[in-house]
Protein backbone atom coordinates (compact mmCIF):
# COMPACT_ATOMS: atom_id res chain seq x y z
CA UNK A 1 57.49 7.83 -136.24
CA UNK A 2 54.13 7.41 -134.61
CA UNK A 3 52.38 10.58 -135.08
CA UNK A 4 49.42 9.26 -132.96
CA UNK A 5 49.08 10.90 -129.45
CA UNK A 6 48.75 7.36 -127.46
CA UNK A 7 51.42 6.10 -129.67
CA UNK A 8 53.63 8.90 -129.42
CA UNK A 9 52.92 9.07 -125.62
CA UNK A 10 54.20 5.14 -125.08
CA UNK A 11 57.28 6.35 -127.30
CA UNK A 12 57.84 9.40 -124.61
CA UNK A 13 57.83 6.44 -121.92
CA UNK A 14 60.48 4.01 -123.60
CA UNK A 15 62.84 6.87 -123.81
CA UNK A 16 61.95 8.33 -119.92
CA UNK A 17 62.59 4.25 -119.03
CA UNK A 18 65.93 4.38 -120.55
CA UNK A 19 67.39 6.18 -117.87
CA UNK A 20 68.97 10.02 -117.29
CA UNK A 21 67.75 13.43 -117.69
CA UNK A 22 65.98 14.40 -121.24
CA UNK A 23 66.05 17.97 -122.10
CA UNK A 24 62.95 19.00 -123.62
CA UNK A 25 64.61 19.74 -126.73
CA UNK A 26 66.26 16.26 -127.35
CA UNK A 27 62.60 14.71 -126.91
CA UNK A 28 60.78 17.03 -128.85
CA UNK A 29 63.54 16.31 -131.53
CA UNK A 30 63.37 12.71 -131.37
CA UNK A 31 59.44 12.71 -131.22
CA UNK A 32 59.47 15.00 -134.25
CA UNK A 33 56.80 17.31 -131.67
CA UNK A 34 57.07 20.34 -130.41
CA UNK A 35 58.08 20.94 -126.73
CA UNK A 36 55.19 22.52 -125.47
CA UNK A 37 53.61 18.50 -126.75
CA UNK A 38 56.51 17.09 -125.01
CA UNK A 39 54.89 18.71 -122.23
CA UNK A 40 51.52 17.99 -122.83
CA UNK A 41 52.61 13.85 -123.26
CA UNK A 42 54.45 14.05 -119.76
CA UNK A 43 51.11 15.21 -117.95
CA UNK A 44 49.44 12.33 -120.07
CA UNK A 45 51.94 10.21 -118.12
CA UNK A 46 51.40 11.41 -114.71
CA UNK A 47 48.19 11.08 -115.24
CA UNK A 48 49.03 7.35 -116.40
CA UNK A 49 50.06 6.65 -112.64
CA UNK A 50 53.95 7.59 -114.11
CA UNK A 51 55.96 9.46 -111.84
CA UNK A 52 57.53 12.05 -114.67
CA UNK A 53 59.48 14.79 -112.96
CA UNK A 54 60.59 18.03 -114.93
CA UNK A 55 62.91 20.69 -114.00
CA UNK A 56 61.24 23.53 -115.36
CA UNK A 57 63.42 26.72 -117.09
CA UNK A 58 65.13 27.33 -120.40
CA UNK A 59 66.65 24.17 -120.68
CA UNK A 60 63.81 22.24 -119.12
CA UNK A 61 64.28 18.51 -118.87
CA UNK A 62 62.38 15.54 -118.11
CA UNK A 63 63.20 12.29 -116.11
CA UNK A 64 61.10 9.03 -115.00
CA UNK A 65 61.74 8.12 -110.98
CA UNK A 66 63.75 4.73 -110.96
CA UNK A 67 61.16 1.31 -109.69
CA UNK A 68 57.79 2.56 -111.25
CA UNK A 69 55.77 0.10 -111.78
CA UNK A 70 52.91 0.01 -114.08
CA UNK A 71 49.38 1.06 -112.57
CA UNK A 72 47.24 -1.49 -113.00
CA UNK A 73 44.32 -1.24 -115.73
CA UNK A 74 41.05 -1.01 -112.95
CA UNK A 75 38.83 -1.92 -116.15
CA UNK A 76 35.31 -3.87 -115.13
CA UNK A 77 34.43 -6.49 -117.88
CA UNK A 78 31.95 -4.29 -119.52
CA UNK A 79 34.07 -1.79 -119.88
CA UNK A 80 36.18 -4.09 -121.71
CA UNK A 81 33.86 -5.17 -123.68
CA UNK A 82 33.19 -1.43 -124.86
CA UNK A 83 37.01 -1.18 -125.42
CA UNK A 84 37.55 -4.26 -127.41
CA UNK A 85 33.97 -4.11 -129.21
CA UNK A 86 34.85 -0.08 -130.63
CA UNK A 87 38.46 -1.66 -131.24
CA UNK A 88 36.96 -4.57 -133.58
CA UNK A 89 34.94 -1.96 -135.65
CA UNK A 90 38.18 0.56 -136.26
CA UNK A 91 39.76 -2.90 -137.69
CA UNK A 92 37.66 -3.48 -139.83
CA UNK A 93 37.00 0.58 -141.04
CA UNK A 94 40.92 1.12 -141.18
CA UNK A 95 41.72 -2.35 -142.47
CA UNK A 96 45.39 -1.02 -143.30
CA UNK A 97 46.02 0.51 -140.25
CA UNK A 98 48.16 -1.75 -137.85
CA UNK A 99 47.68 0.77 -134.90
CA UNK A 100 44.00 -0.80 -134.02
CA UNK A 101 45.98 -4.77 -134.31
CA UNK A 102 48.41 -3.36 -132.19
CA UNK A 103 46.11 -1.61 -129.42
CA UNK A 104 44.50 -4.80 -128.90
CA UNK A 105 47.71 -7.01 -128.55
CA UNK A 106 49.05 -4.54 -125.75
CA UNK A 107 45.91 -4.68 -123.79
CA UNK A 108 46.09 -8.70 -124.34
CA UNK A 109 49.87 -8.40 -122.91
CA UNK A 110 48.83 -5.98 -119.55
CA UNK A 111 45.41 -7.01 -118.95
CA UNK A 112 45.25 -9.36 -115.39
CA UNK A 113 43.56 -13.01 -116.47
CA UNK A 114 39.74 -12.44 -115.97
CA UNK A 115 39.82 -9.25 -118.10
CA UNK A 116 41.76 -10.88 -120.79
CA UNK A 117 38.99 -13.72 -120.72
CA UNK A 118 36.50 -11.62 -121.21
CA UNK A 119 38.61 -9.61 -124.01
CA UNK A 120 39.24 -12.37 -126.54
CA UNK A 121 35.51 -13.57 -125.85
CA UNK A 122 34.36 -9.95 -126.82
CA UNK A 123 37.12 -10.26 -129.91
CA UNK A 124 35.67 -13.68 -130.66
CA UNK A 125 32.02 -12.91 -130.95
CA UNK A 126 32.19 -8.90 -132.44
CA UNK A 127 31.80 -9.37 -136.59
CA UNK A 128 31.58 -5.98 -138.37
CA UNK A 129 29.56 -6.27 -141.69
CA UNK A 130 29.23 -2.70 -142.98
CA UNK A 131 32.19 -0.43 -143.91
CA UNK A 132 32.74 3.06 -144.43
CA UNK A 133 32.49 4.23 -148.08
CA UNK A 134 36.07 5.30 -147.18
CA UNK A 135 38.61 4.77 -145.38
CA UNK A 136 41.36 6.69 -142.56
CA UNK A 137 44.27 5.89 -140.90
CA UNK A 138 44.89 6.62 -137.35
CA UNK A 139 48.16 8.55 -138.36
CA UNK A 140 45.30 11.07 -140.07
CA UNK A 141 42.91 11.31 -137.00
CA UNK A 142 46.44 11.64 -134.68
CA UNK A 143 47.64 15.14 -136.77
CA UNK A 144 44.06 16.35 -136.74
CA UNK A 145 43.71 15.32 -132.87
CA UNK A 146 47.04 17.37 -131.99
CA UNK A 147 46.05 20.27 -134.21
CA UNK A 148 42.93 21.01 -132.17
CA UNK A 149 44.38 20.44 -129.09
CA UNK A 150 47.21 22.65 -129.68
CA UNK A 151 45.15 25.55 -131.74
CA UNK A 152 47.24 24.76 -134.71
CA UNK A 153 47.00 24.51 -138.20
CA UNK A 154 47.67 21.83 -140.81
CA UNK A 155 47.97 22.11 -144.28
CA UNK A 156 47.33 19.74 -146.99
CA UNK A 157 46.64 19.12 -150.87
CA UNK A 158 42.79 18.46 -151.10
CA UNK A 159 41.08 16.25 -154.80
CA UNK A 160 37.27 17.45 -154.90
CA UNK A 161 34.83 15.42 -156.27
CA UNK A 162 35.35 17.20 -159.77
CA UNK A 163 39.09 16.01 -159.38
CA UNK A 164 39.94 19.71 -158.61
CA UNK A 165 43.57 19.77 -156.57
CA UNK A 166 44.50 22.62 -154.08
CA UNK A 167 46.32 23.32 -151.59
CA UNK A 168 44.69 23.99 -148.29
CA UNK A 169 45.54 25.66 -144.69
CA UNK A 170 43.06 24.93 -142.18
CA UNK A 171 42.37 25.25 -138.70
CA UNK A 172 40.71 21.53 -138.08
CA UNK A 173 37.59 21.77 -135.39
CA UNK A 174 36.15 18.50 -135.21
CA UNK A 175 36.16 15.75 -137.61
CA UNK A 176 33.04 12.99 -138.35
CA UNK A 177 31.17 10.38 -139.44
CA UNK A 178 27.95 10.51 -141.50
CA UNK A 179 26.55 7.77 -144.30
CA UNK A 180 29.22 5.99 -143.89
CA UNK A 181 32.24 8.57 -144.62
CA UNK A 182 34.47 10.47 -142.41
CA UNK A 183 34.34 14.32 -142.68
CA UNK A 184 36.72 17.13 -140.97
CA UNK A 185 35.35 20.48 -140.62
CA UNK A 186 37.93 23.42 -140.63
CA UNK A 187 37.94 27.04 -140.95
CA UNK A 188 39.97 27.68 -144.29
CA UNK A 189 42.52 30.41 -144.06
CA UNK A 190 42.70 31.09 -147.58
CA UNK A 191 39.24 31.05 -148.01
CA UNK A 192 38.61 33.16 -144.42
CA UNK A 193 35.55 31.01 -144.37
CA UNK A 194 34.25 27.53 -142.76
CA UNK A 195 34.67 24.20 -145.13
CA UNK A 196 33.78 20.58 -144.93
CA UNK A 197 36.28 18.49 -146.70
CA UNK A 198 36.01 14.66 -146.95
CA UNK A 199 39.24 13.21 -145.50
CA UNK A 200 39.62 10.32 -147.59
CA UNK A 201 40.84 13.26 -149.94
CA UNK A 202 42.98 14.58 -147.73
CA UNK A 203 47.11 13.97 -148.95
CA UNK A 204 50.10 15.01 -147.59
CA UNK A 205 48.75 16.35 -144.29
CA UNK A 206 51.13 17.80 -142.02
CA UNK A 207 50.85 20.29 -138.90
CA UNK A 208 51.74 23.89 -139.23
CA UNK A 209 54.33 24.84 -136.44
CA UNK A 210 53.01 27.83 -134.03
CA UNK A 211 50.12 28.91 -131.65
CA UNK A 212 46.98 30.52 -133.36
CA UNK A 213 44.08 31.85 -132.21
CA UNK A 214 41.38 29.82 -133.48
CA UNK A 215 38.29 31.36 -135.00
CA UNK A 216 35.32 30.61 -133.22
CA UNK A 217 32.72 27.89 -134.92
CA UNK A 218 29.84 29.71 -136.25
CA UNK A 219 27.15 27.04 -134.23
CA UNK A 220 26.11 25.18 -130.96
CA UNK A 221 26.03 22.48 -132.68
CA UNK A 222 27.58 21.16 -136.07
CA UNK A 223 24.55 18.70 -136.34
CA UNK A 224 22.56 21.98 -136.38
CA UNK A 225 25.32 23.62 -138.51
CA UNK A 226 25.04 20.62 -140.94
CA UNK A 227 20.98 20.08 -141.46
CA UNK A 228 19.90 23.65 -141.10
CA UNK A 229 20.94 26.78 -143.66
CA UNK A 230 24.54 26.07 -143.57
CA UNK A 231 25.32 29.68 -143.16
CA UNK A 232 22.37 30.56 -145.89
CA UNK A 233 23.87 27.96 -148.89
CA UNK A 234 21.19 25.89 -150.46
CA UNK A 235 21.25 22.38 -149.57
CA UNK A 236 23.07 20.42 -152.65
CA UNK A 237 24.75 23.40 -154.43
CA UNK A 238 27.89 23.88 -152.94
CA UNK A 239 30.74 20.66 -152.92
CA UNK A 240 33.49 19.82 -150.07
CA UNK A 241 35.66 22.39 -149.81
CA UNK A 242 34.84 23.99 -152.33
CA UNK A 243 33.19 27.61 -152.98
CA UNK A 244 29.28 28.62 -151.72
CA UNK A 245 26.52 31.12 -152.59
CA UNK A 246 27.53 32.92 -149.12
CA UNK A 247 29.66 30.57 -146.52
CA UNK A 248 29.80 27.39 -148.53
CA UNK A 249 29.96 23.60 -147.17
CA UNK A 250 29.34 20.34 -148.55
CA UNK A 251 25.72 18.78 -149.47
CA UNK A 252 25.02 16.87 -146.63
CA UNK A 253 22.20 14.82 -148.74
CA UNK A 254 22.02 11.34 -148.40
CA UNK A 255 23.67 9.41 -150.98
CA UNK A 256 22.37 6.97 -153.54
């Protein structure tokens, strides 16, 4: 199962175009989502162009008007460009990952003549050279994606640097990119305190079912966060995830 929203989203729309009424429960259960997502992927939709209707109650249920036709994609070239440029570099970062191979064939498939021109030229002339230290699949930034947006948790089993294994439950805020090497910043329940954690060290991530009221980040600004005190720890004592002189997070230093 996808576990990406856009893919998960385009899977919501193959079963609306099948025809009938879909309770809420039978899509969350084939989705493997929640129905409060369900919900969240059918306004997605509508605001796709998709006429979704829902019949709202206990037993709630979803169903796609008969004759709707695709909106059209009102992309200008350089917009395209910007698409099919950031799509190149994701290929290259998640090498393994088909879901960046397979954005760019669907756009090929809907995309009216002059934009698909100036797509494969875009395709054709875009070489990525650098990598990421590590790598991430899209399945990983998906979870993490839907976590935030739902104010849920995920848990996971974490390797530190040392090789140190635990078990984590987090509350993901944001996750990003610096030297090369993707980071997610989360508020650690077991911990009651704010980590970093590298994500290439991430395993076995899966959502935590519920509503929670997230904890507030401690910043403006993780930048800020990141290159000031860190909460009062000393730059380059304290490791991913693990424990701090006061509110712990990684070394941001560069590396050699």
């Amino acid at each position: 199962m996808d576990e990406t929203p856009t893919g998960r989203t385009l899977q919501l729309l193959s079963l609306l175009q099948s025809g009938g009424d879909w309770p809420a429960t039978d899509l969350a259960q084939r989705l493997g989502v929640s129905v409060r997502t369900v919900r969240r992927d059918a306004q997605r939709l509508r605001e796709l162009g998709y006429d979704v209707r829902a019949r709202p109650g206990p037993g709630s249920s979803y169903q796609l008007r008969p004759g709707v036709k695709i909106p059209p994609l009102l992309f200008t070239e350089d917009e395209i460009s910007v698409i099919i440029a950031g799509l190149r570099v994701l290929e290259a970062w998640v090498p393994d990952d088909p879901a960046t191979s397979a954005a760019l064939l669907k756009l090929d498939q809907v995309l009216p003549r002059r934009l698909r021109r100036r797509a494969a030229a875009t395709a054709l002339v875009t070489e990525v050279l650098q990598q990421p230290a590590a790598v991430i699949t899209s399945a990983t930034i998906g979870v993490l994606a839907d976590a935030v947006a739902d104010n849920a948790r995920v848990r996971f089993d974490y390797t530190d640097r040392n090789g140190e294994r635990s078990e984590r439950l987090i509350e993901p805020y944001r996750h990003f990119l610096r030297n090369g090497r993707w980071y997610l910043v989360g508020f650690d329940v077991g911990r009651a305190d704010w980590r970093v954690f590298c994500i290439d060290r991430i395993r076995d991530l899966a959502p935590v079912p519920g509503d929670y009221e997230p904890h507030p980040f401690p910043d403006p600004s993780i930048e800020h966060w990141l290159t000031s005190d860190f909460g009062r720890a000393t730059a380059g004592t304290a490791e991913e995830g693990g424990p701090r002189p006061s509110r712990g997070v990684i070394s941001m230093r560069r590396r050699g």
